[in-house]
C-alpha atoms as a PDB file:
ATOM      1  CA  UNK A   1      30.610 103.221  26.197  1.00  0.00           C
ATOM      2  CA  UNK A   2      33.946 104.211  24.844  1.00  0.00           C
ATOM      3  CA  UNK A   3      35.444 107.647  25.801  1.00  0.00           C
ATOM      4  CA  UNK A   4      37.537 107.563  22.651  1.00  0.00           C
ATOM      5  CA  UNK A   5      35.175 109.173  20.373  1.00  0.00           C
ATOM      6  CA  UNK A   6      33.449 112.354  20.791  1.00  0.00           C
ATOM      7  CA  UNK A   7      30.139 111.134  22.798  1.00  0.00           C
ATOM      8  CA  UNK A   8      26.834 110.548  20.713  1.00  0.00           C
ATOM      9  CA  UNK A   9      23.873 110.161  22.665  1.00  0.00           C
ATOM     10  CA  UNK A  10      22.865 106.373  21.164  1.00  0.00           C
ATOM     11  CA  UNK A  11      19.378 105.056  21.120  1.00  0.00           C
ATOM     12  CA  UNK A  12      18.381 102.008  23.059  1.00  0.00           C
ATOM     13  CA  UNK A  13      19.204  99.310  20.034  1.00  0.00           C
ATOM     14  CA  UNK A  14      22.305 100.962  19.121  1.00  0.00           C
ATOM     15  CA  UNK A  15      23.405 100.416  22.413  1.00  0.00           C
ATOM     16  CA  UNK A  16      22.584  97.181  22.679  1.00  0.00           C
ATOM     17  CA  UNK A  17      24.114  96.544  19.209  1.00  0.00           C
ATOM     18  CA  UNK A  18      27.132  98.601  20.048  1.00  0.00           C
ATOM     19  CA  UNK A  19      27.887  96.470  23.336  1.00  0.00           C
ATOM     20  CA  UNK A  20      27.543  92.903  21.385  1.00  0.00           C
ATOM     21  CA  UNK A  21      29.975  94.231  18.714  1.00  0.00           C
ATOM     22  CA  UNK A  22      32.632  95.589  21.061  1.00  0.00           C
ATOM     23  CA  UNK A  23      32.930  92.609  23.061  1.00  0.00           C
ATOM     24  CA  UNK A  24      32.888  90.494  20.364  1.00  0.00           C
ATOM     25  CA  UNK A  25      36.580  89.149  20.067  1.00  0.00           C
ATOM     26  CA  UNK A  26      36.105  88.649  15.904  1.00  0.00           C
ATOM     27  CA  UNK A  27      33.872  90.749  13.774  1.00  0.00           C
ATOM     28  CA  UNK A  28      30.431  90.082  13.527  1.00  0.00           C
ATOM     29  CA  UNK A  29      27.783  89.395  10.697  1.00  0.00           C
ATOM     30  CA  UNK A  30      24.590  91.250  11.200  1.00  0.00           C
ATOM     31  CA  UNK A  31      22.092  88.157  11.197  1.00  0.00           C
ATOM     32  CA  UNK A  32      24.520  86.576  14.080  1.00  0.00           C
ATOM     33  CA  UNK A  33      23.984  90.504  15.323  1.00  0.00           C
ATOM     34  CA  UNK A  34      20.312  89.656  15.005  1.00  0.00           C
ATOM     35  CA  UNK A  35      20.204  86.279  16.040  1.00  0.00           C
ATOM     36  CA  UNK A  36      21.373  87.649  19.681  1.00  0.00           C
ATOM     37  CA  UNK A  37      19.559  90.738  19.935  1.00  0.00           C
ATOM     38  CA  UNK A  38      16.584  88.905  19.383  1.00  0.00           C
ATOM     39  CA  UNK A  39      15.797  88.026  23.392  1.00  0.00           C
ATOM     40  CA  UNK A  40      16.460  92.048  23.724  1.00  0.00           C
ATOM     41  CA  UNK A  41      13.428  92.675  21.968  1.00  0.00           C
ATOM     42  CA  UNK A  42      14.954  93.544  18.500  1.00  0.00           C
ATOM     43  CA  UNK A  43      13.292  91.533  16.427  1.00  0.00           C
ATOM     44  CA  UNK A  44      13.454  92.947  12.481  1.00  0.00           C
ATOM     45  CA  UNK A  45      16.027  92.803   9.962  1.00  0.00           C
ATOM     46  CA  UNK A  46      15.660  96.391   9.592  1.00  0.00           C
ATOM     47  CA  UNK A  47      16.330  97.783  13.105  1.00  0.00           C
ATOM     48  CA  UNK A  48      19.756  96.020  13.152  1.00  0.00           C
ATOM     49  CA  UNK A  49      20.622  97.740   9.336  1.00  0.00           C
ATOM     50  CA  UNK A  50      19.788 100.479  11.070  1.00  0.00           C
ATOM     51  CA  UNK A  51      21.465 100.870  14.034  1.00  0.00           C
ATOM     52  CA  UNK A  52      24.963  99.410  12.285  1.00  0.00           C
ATOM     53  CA  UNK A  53      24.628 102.369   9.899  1.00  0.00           C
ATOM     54  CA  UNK A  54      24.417 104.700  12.164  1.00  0.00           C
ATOM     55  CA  UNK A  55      26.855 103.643  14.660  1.00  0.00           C
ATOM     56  CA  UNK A  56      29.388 103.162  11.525  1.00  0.00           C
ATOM     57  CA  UNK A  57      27.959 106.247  10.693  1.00  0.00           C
ATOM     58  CA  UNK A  58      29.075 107.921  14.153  1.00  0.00           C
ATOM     59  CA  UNK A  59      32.825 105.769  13.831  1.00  0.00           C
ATOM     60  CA  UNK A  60      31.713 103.425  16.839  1.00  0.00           C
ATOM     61  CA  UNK A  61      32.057 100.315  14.249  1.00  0.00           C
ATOM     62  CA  UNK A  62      33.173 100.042  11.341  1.00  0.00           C
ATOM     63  CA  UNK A  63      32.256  97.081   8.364  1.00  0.00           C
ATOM     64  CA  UNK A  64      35.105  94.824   6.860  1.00  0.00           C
ATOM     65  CA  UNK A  65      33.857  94.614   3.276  1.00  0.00           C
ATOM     66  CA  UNK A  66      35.186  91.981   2.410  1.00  0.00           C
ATOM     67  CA  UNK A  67      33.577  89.850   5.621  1.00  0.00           C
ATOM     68  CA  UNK A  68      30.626  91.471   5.519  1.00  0.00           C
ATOM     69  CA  UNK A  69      31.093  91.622   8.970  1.00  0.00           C
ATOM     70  CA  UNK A  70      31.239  94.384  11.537  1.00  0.00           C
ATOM     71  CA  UNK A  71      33.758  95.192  14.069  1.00  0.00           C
ATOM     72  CA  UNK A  72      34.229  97.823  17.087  1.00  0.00           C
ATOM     73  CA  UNK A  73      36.440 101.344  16.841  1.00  0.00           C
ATOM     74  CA  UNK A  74      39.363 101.140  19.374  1.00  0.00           C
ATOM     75  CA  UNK A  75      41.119 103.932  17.583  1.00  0.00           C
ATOM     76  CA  UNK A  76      40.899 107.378  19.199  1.00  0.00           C
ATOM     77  CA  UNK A  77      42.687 109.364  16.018  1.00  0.00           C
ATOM     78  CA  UNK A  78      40.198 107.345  13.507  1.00  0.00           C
ATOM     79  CA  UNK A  79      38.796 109.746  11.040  1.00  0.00           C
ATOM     80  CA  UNK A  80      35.278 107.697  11.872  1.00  0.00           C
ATOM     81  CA  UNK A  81      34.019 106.065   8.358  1.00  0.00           C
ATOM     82  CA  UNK A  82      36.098 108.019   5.923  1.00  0.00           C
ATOM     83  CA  UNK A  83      39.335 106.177   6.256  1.00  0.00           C
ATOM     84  CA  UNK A  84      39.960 103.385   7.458  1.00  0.00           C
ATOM     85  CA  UNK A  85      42.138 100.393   6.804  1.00  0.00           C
ATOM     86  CA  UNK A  86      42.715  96.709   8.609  1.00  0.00           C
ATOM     87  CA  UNK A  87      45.132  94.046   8.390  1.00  0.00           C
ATOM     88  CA  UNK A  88      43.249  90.537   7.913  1.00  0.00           C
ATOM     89  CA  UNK A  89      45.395  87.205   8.872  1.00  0.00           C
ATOM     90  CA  UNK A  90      44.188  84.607   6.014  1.00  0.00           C
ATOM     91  CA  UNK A  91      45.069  81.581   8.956  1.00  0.00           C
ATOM     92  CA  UNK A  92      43.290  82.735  11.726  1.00  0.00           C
ATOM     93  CA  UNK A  93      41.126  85.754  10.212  1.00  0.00           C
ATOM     94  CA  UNK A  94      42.333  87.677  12.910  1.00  0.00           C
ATOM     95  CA  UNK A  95      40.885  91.750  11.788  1.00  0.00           C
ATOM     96  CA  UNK A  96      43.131  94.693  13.198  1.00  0.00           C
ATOM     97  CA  UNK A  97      42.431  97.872  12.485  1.00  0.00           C
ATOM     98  CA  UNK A  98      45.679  99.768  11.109  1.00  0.00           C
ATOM     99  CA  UNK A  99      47.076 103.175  12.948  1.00  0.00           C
ATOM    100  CA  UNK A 100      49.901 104.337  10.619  1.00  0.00           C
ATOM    101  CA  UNK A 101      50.580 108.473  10.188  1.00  0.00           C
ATOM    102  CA  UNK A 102      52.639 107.814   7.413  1.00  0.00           C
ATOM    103  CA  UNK A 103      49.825 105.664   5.539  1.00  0.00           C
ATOM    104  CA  UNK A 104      47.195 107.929   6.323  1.00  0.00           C
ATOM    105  CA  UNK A 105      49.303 110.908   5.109  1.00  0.00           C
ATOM    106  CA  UNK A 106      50.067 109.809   2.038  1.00  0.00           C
ATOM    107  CA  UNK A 107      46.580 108.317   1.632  1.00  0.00           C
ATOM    108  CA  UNK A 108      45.261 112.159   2.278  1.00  0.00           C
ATOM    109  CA  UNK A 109      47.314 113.342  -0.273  1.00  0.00           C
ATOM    110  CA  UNK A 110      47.229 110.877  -3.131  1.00  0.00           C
ATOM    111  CA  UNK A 111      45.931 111.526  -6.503  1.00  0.00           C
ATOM    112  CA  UNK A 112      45.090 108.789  -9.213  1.00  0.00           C
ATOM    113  CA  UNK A 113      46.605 109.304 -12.511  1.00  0.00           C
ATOM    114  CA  UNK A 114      43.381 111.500 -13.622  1.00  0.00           C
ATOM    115  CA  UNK A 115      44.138 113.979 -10.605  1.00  0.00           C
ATOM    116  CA  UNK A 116      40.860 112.370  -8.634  1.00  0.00           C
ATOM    117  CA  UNK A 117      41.533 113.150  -4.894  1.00  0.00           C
ATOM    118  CA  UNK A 118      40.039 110.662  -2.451  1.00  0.00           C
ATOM    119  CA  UNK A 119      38.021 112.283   0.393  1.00  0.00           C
ATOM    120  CA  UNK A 120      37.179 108.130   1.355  1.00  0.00           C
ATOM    121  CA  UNK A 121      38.724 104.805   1.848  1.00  0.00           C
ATOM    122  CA  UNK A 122      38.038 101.300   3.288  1.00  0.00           C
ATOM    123  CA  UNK A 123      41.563  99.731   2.679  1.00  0.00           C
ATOM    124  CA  UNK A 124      42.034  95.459   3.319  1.00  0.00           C
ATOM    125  CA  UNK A 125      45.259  94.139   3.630  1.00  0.00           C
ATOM    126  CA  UNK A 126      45.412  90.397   3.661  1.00  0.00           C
ATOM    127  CA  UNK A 127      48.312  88.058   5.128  1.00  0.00           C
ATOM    128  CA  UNK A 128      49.684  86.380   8.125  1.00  0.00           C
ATOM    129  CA  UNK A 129      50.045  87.312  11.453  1.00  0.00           C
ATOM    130  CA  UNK A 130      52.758  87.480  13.748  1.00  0.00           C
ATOM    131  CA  UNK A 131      50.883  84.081  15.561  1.00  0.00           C
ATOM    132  CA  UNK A 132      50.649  82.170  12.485  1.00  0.00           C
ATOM    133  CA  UNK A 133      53.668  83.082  10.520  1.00  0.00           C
ATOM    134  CA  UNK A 134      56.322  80.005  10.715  1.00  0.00           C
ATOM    135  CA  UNK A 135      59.355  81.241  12.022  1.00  0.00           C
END
């Protein structure tokens, strides 16, 4: 279990869940979650839902929207599932989750043009990465 996060006591399925996601080198879909928890003895639909909200819940995973897909936390100053934002190569569909002060400072302290502050954001930013950008 990672140290990064402060310690939740997880149930037997989110465990098992948790382990599959975090050594998972690309994010993962929750029927391919299902698919090979099954021989675990988690067998329903609903137990997986389950256990990914919670452990997204907790900031052990977090979901990339737009891939319906789920990935691990590596980031120990991640604000769990209130802000969080990933760079996504278009090539290789590489997903990194994004450490930046700066962004998440001005993030905290934006405003839209009504004066709504944001207490939550899932940000995507989509590109190349360093591997497949031609030099």
């Amino acid at each position: 279990m990672s140290k990064m996060h402060k310690e939740h006591t997880l149930t037997k399925n989110q465990q098992i869940i948790f382990d599959l996601i975090d050594k998972s080198p690309e994010p993962m879909k929750a029927y391919s979650i299902l698919f090979s928890v099954q021989k675990k003895g988690i067998n329903a639909p609903l137990q997986v839902y389950r256990a990914l909200d919670k452990l997204v819940e907790i900031g052990k995973i977090h979901k990339i929207e737009s891939r319906n897909a789920f990935i691990a936390c590596h980031n120990s100053s991640c604000q769990v599932a209130k802000a969080t934002a990933f760079s996504i190569c278009e090539i290789c569909e590489k997903v990194t989750e994004i450490s930046s002060t700066g962004l998440s400072k001005y993030l905290t302290n934006f405003k839209d043009k009504d004066g709504m502050k944001y207490s939550k954001y899932n940000l995507e930013f989509f590109g190349s990465c360093k591997k497949c950008t031609p030099k």
